[in-house]
C-alpha atoms as a PDB file:
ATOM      1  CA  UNK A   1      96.384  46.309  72.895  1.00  0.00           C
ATOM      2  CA  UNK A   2      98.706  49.545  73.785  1.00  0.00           C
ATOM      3  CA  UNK A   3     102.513  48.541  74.116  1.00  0.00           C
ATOM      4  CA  UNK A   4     103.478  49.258  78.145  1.00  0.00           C
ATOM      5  CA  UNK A   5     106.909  50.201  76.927  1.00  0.00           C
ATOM      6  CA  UNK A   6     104.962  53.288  74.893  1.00  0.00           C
ATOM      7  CA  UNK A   7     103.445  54.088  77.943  1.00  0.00           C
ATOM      8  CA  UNK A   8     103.217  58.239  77.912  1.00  0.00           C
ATOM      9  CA  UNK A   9     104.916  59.706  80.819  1.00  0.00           C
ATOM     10  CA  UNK A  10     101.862  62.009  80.970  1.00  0.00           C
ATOM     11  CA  UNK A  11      99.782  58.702  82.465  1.00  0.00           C
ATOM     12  CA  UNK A  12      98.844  58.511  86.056  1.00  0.00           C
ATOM     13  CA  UNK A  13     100.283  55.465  87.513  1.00  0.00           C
ATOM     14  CA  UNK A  14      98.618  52.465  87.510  1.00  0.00           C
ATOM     15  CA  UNK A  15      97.166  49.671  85.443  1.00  0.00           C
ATOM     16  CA  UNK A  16      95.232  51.845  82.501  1.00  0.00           C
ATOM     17  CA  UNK A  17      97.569  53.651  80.299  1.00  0.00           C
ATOM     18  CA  UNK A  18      97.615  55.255  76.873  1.00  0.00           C
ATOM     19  CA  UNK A  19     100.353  54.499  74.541  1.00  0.00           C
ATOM     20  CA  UNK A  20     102.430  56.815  72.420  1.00  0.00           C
ATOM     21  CA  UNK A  21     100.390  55.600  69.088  1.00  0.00           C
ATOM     22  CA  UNK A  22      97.235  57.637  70.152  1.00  0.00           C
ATOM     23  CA  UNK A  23      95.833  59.954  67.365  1.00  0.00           C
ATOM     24  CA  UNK A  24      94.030  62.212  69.414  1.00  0.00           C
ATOM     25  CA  UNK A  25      90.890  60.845  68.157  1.00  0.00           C
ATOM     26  CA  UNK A  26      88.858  61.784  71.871  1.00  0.00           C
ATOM     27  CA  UNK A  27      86.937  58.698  71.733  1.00  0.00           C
ATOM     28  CA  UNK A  28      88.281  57.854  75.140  1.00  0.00           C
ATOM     29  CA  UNK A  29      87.645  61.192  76.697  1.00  0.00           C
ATOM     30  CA  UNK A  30      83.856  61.335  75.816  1.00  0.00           C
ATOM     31  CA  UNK A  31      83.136  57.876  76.807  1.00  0.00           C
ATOM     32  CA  UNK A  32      85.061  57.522  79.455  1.00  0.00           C
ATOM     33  CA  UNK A  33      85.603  60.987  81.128  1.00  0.00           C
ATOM     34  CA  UNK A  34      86.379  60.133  84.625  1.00  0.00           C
ATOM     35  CA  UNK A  35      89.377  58.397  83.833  1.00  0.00           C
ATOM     36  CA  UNK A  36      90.660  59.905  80.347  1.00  0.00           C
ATOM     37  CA  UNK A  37      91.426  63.409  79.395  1.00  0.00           C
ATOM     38  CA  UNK A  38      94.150  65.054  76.734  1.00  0.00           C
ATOM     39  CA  UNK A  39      97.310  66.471  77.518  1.00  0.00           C
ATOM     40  CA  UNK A  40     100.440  67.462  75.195  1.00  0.00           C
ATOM     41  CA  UNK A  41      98.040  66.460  72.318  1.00  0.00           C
ATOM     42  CA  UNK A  42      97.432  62.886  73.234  1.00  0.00           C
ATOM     43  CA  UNK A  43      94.945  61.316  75.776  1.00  0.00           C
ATOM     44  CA  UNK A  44      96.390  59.963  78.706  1.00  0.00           C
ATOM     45  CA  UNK A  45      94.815  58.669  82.006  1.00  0.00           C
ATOM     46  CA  UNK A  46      94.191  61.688  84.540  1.00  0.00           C
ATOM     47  CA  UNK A  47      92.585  58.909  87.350  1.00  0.00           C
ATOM     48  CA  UNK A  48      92.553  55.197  87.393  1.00  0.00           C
ATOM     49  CA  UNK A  49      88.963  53.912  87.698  1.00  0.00           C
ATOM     50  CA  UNK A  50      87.989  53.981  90.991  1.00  0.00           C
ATOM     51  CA  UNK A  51      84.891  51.508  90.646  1.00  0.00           C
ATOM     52  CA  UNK A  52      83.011  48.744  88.697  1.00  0.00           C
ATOM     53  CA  UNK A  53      81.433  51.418  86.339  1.00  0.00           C
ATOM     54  CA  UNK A  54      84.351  53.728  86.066  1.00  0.00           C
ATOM     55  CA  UNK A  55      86.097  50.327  85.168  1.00  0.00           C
ATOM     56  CA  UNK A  56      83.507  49.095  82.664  1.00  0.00           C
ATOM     57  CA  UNK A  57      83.957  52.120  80.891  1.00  0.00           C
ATOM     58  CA  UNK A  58      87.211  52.864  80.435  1.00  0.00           C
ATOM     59  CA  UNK A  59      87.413  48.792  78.834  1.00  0.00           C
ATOM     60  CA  UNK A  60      84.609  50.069  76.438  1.00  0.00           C
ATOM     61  CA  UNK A  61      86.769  52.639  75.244  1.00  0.00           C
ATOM     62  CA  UNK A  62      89.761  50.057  75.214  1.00  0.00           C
ATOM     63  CA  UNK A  63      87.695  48.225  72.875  1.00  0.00           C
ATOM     64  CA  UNK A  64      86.343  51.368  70.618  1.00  0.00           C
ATOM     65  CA  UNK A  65      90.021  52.684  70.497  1.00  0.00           C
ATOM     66  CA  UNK A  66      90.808  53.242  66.879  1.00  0.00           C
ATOM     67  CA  UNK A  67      94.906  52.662  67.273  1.00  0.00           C
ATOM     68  CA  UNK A  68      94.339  50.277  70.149  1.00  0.00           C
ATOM     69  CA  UNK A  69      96.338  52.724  72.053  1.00  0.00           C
ATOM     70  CA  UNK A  70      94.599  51.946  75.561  1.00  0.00           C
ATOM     71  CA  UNK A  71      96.171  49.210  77.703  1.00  0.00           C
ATOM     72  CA  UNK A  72      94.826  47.731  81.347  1.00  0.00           C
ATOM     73  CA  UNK A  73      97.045  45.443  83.849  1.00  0.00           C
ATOM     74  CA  UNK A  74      95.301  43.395  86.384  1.00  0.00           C
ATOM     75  CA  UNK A  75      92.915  43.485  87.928  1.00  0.00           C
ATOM     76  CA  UNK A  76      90.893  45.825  85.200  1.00  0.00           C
ATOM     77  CA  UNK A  77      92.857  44.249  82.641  1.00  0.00           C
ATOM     78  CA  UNK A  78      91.254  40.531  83.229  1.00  0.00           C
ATOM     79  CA  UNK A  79      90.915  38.631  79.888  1.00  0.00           C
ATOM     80  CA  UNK A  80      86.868  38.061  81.319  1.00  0.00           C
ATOM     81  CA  UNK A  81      86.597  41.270  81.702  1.00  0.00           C
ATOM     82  CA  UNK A  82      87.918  42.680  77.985  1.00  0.00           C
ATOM     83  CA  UNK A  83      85.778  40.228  76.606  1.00  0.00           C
ATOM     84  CA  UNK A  84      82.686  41.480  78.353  1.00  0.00           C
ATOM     85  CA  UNK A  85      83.219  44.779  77.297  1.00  0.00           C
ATOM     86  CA  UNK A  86      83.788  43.351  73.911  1.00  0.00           C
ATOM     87  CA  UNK A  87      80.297  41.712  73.529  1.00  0.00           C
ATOM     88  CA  UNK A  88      78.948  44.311  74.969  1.00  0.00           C
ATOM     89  CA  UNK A  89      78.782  46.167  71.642  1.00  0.00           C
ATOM     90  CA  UNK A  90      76.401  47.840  70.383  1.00  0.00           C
ATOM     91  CA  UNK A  91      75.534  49.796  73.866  1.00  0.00           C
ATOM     92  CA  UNK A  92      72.193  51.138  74.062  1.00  0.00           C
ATOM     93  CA  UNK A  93      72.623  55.165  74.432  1.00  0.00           C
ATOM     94  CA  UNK A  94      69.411  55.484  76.631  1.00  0.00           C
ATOM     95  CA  UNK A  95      66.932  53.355  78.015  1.00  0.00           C
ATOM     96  CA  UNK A  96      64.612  53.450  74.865  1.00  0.00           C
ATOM     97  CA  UNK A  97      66.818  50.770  73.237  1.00  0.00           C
ATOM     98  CA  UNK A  98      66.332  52.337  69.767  1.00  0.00           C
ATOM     99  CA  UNK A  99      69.632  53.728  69.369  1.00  0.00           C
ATOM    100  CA  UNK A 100      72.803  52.212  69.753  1.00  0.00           C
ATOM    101  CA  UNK A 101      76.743  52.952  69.875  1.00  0.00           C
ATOM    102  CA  UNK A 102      78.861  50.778  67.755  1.00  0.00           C
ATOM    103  CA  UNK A 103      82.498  50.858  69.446  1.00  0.00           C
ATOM    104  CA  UNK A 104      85.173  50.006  67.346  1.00  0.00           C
ATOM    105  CA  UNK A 105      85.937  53.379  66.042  1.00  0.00           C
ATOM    106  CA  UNK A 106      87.928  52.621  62.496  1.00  0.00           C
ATOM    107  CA  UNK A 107      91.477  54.565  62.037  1.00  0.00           C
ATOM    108  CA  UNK A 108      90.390  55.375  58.601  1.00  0.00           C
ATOM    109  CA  UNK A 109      87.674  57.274  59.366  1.00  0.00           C
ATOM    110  CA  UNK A 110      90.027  59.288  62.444  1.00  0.00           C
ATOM    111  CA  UNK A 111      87.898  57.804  65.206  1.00  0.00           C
ATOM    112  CA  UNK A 112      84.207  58.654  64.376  1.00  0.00           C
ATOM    113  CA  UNK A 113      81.638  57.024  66.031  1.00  0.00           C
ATOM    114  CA  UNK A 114      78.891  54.802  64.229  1.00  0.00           C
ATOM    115  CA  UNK A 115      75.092  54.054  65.701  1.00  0.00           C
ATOM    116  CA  UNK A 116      73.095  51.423  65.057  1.00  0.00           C
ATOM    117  CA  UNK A 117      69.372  52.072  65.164  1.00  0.00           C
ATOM    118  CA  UNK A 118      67.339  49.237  65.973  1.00  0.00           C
ATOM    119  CA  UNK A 119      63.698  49.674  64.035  1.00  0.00           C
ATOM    120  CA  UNK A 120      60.707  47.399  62.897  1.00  0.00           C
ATOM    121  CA  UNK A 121      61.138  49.003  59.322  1.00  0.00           C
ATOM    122  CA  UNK A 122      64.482  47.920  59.145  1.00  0.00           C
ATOM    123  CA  UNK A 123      67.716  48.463  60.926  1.00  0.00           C
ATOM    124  CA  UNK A 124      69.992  51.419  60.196  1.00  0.00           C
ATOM    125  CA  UNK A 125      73.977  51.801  60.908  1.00  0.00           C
ATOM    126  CA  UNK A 126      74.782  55.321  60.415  1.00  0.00           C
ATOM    127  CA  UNK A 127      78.551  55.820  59.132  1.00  0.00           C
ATOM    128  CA  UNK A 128      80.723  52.691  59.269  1.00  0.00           C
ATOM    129  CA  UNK A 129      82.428  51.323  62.252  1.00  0.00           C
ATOM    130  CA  UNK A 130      85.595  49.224  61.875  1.00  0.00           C
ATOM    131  CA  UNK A 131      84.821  45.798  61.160  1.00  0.00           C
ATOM    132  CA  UNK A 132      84.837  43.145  62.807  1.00  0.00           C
ATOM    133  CA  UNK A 133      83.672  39.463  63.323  1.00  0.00           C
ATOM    134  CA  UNK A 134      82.403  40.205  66.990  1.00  0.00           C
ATOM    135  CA  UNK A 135      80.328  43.344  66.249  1.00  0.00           C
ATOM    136  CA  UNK A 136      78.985  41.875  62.587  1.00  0.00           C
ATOM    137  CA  UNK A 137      77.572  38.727  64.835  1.00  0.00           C
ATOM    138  CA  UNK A 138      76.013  41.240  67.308  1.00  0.00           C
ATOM    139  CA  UNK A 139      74.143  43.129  64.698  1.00  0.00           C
ATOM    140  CA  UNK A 140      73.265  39.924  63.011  1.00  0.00           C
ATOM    141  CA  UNK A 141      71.521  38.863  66.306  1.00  0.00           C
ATOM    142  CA  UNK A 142      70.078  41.755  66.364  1.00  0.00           C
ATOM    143  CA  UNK A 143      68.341  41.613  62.687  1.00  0.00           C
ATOM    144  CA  UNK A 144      71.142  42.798  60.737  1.00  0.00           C
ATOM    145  CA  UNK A 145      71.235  46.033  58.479  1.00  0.00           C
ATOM    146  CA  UNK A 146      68.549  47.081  56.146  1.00  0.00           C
ATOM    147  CA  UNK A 147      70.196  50.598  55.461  1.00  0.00           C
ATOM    148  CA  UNK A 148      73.916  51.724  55.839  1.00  0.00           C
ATOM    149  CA  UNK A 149      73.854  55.484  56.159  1.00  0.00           C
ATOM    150  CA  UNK A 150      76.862  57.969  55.423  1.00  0.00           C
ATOM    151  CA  UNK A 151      76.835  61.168  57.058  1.00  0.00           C
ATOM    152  CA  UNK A 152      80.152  62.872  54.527  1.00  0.00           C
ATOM    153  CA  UNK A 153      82.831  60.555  53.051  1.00  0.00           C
ATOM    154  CA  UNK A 154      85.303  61.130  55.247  1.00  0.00           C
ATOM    155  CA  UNK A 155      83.431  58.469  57.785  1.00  0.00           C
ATOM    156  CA  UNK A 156      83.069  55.785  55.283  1.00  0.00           C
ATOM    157  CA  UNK A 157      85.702  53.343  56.726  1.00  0.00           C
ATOM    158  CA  UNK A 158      84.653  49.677  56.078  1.00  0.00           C
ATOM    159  CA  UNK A 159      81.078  50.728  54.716  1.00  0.00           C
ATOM    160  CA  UNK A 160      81.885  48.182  52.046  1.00  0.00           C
ATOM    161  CA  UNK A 161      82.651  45.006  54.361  1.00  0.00           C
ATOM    162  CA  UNK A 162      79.513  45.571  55.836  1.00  0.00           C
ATOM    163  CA  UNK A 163      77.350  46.009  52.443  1.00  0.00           C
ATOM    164  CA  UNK A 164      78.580  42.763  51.846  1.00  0.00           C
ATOM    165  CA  UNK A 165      78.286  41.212  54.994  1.00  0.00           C
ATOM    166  CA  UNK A 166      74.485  42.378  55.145  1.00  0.00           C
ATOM    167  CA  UNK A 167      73.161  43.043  51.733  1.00  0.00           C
ATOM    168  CA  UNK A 168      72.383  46.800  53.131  1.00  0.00           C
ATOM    169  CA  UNK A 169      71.546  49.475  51.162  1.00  0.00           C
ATOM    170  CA  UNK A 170      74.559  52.431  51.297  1.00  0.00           C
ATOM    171  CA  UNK A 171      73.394  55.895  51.222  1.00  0.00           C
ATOM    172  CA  UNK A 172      75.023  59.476  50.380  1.00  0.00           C
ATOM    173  CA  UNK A 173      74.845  62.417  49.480  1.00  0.00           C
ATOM    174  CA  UNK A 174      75.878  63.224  45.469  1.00  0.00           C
ATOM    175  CA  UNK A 175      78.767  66.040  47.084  1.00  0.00           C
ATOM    176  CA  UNK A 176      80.452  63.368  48.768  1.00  0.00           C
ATOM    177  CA  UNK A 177      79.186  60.776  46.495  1.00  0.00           C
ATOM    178  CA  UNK A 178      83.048  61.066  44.577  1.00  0.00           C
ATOM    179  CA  UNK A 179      84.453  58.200  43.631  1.00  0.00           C
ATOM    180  CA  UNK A 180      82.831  55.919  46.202  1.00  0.00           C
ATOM    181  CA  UNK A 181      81.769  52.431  44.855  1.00  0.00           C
ATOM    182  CA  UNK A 182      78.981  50.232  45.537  1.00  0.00           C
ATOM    183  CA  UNK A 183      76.538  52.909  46.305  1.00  0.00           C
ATOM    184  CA  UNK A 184      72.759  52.157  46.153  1.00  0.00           C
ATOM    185  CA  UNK A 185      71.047  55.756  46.598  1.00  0.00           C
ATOM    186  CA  UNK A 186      72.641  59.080  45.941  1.00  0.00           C
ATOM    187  CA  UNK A 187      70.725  62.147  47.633  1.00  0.00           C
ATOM    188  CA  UNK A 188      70.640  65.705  45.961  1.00  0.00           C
ATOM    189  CA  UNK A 189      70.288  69.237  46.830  1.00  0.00           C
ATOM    190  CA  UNK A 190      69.837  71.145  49.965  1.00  0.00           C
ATOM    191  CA  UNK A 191      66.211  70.806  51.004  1.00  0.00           C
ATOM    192  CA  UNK A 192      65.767  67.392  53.329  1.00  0.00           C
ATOM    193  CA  UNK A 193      64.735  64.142  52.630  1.00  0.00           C
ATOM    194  CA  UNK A 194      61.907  61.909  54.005  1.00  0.00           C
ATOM    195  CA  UNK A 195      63.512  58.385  53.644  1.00  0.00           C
ATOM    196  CA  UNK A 196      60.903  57.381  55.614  1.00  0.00           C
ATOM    197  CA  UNK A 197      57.860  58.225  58.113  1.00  0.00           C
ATOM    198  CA  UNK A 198      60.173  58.648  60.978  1.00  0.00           C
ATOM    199  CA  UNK A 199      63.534  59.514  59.255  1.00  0.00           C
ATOM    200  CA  UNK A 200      64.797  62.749  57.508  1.00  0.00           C
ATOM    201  CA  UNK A 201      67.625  63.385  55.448  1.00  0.00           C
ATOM    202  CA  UNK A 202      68.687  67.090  56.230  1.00  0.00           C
ATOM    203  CA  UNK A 203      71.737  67.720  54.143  1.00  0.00           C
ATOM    204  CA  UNK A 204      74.342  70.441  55.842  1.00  0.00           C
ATOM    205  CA  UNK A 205      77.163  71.240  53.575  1.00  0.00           C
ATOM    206  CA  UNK A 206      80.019  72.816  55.232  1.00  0.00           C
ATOM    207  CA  UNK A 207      82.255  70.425  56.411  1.00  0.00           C
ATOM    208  CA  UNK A 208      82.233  68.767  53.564  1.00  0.00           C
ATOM    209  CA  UNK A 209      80.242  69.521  50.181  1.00  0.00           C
ATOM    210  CA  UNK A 210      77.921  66.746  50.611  1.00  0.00           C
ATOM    211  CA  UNK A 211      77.455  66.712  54.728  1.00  0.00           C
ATOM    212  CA  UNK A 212      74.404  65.320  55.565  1.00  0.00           C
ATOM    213  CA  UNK A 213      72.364  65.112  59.140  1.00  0.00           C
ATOM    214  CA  UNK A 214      69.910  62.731  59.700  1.00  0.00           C
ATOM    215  CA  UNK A 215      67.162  63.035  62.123  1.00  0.00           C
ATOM    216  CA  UNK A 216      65.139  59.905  63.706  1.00  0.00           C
ATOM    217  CA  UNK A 217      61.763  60.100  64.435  1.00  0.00           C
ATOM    218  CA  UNK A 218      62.183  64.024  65.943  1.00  0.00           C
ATOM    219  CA  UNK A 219      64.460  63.018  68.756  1.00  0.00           C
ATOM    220  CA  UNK A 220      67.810  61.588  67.350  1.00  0.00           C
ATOM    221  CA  UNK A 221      69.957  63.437  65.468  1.00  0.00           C
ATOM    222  CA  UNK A 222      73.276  61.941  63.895  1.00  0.00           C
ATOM    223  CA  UNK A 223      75.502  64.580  63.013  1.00  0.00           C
ATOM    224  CA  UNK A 224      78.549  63.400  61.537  1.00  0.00           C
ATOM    225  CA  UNK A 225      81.533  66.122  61.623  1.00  0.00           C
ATOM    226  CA  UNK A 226      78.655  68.995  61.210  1.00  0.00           C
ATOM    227  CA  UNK A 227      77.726  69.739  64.894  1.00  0.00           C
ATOM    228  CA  UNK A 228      78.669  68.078  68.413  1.00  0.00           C
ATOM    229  CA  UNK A 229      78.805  69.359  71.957  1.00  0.00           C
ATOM    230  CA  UNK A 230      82.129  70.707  72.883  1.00  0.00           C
ATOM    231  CA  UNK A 231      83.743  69.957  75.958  1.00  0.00           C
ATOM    232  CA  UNK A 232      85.750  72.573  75.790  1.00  0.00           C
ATOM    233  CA  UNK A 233      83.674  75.513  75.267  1.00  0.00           C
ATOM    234  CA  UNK A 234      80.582  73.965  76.847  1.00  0.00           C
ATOM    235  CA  UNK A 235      78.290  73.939  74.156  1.00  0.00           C
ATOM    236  CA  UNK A 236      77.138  72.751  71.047  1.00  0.00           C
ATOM    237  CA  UNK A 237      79.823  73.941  68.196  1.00  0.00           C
ATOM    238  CA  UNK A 238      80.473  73.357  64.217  1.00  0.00           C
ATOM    239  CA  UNK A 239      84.258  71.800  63.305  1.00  0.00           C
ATOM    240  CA  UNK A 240      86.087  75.721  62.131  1.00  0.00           C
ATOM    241  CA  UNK A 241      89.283  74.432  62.371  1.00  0.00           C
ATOM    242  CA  UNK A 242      88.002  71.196  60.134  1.00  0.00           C
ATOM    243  CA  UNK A 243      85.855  72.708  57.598  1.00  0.00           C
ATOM    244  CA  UNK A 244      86.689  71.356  54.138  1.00  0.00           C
ATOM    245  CA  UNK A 245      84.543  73.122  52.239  1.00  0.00           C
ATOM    246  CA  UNK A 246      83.223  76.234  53.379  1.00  0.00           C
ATOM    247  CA  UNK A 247      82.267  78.411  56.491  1.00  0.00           C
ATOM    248  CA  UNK A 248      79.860  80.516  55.665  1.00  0.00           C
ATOM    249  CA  UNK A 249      77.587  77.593  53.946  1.00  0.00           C
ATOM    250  CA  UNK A 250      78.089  75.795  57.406  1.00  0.00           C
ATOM    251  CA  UNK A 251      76.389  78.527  59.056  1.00  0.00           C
ATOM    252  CA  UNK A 252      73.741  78.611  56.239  1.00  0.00           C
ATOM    253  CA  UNK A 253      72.876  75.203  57.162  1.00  0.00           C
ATOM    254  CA  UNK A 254      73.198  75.442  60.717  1.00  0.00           C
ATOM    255  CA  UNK A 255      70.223  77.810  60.465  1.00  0.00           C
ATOM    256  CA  UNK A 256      68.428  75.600  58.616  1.00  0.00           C
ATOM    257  CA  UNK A 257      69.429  72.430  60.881  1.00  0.00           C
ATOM    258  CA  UNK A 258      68.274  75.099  64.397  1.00  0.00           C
ATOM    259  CA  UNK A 259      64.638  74.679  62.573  1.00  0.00           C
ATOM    260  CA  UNK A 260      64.012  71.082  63.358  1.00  0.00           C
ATOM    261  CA  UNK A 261      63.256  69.810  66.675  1.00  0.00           C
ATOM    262  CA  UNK A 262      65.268  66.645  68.243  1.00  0.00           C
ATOM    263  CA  UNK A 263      66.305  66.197  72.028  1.00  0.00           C
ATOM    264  CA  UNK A 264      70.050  64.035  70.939  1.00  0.00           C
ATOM    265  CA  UNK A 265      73.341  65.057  68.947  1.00  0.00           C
ATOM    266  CA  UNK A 266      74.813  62.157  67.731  1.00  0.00           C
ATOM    267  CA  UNK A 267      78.183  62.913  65.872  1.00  0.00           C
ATOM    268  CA  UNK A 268      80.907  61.103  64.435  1.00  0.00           C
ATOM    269  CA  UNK A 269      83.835  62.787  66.115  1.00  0.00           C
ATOM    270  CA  UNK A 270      83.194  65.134  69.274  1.00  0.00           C
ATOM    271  CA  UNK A 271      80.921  64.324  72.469  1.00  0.00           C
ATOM    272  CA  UNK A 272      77.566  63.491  71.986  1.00  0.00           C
ATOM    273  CA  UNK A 273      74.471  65.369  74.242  1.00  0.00           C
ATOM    274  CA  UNK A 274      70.735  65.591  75.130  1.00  0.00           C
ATOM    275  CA  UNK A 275      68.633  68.324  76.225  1.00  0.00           C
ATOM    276  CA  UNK A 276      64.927  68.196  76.722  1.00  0.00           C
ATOM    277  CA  UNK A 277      63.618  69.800  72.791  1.00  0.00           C
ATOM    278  CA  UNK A 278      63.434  73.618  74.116  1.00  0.00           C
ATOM    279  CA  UNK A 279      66.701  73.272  75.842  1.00  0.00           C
ATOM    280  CA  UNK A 280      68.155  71.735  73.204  1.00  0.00           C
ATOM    281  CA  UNK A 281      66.396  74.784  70.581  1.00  0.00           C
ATOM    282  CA  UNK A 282      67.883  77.327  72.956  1.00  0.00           C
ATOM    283  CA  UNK A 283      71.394  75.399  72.550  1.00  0.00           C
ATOM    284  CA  UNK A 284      71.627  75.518  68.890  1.00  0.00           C
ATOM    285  CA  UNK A 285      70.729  79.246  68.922  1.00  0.00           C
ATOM    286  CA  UNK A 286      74.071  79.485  71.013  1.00  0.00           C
ATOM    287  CA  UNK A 287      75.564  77.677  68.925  1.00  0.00           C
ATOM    288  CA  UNK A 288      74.520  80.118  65.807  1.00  0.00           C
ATOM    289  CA  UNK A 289      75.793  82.864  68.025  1.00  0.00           C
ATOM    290  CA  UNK A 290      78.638  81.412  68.542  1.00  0.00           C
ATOM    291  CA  UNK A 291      79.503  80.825  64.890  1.00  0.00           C
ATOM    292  CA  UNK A 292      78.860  84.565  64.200  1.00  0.00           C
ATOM    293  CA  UNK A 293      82.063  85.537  66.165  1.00  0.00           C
ATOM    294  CA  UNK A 294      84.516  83.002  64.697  1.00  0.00           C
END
């Protein structure tokens, strides 16, 4: 829990409050935007919640919080209440059920997200959340972890606790592949991957050498650090100011990436989003427009 005597000045007063320890991760800010937002290069609280959802919210991101840099006083700050939001993960994204968010958002990995997909041919967790005794219970009772898979290595955090914990296999690609141990299949080359009937492998180096998407059953895409919806600009964008390896293969696989069909984004750092298939078509090609002029 945040330390009220770190309390940034930049807070609006009242019981939520970010501490001084925030990385500037944005988990708070895209899952709780009413009542989180950035200023100075930190998040900070821009309004208190101002109901029972706006409050459920902003204890989720309490709980996903990397740094644990979010604090609540009473009355949203209830012990009942933090522990609610705590069993609460994994949150179903939609009402499908399929595909889930995993909270705790690991310090190692800078704050990236991790989903848990819920499947009769075995469960996936794609990238590795911070781990924890609550949230390995939860996806035990929810049939555990058949396949663990990594999107880059720089979102790898405690992929090994929960290989353990679950006997999952751990996927990545061979450009990120590194020194990583305790890895059961090693992808290669640039063309995708059927892992299975409903799930591609569509690797997209850029970020990294080894970035890879992965695209369930035509409608969920996780995209790691390769593509997310920017608040900012207002549309979907690539990471220029954290591309690793190289720009101009980015935007090679971008292209590539624009030629598959899906209706979510899914990414480890920066806001998730869903269009409707041709909206979403007609968003990437902004997004290749976009990546033209920078």
């Amino acid at each position: 829990m945040a330390d009220p005597k770190k309390r940034l000045a930049t807070n609006l007063a009242g019981p939520v409050f970010v501490d001084a320890t925030c990385i500037d991760c944005a988990t708070c800010r895209w899952m709780a935007p009413e009542t989180f937002d950035q200023a100075d290069g930190q998040s900070r609280v821009h309004a208190q919640p101002g109901d029972a959802e706006a409050r459920r919210r902003a204890l989720l991101a309490l709980i996903a919080c990397p740094t644990g840099s979010i604090g609540a006083g009473s009355p949203v700050g209830e012990k009942a209440a933090i522990a609610a939001a705590r069993d609460a993960f994994p949150v179903p994204i939609d009402d499908r059920g399929v595909v889930h968010h995993c909270g705790y958002h690991a310090e190692s990995s800078f704050g990236a997200a991790s989903w848990f997909v819920k499947r009769e041919a075995g469960n996936l967790l794609v990238d590795s959340p911070r781990f924890t005794a609550a949230l390995a219970s939860r996806l035990e009772d929810a049939g555990g972890v058949a396949t663990l898979l990594l999107t880059h290595k720089d979102d790898v955090a405690d992929y090994r606790r929960f290989r353990e914990r679950f006997g999952c296999e751990v996927v990545i690609h061979r450009g990120d592949r590194g020194r990583l141990a305790e890895i059961d299949r090693v992808l290669d080359g640039e063309a995708p991957i059927e892992l299975a009937p409903d799930l591609l492998a569509v690797p997209t180096p850029g970020h990294t050498r080894g970035s890879v998407c992965f695209l369930l059953d035509q409608t969920y895409l996780f995209g790691g650090d390769h593509v997310a919806w920017s608040d900012a600009l207002g549309h979907i964008y690539a990471f220029r100011g954290a591309c690793w390896f190289d720009w101009a293969t980015l935007g090679r696989s971008m292209r590539r990436l624009a030629a598959h069909r899906f209706e979510w984004i899914l990414p480890g750092h920066g806001w998730p989003c869903r269009f409707e298939p041709d909206r979403m078509a007609e968003e990437m090609r902004r997004c290749l427009e976009w990546i033209e002029t920078v």
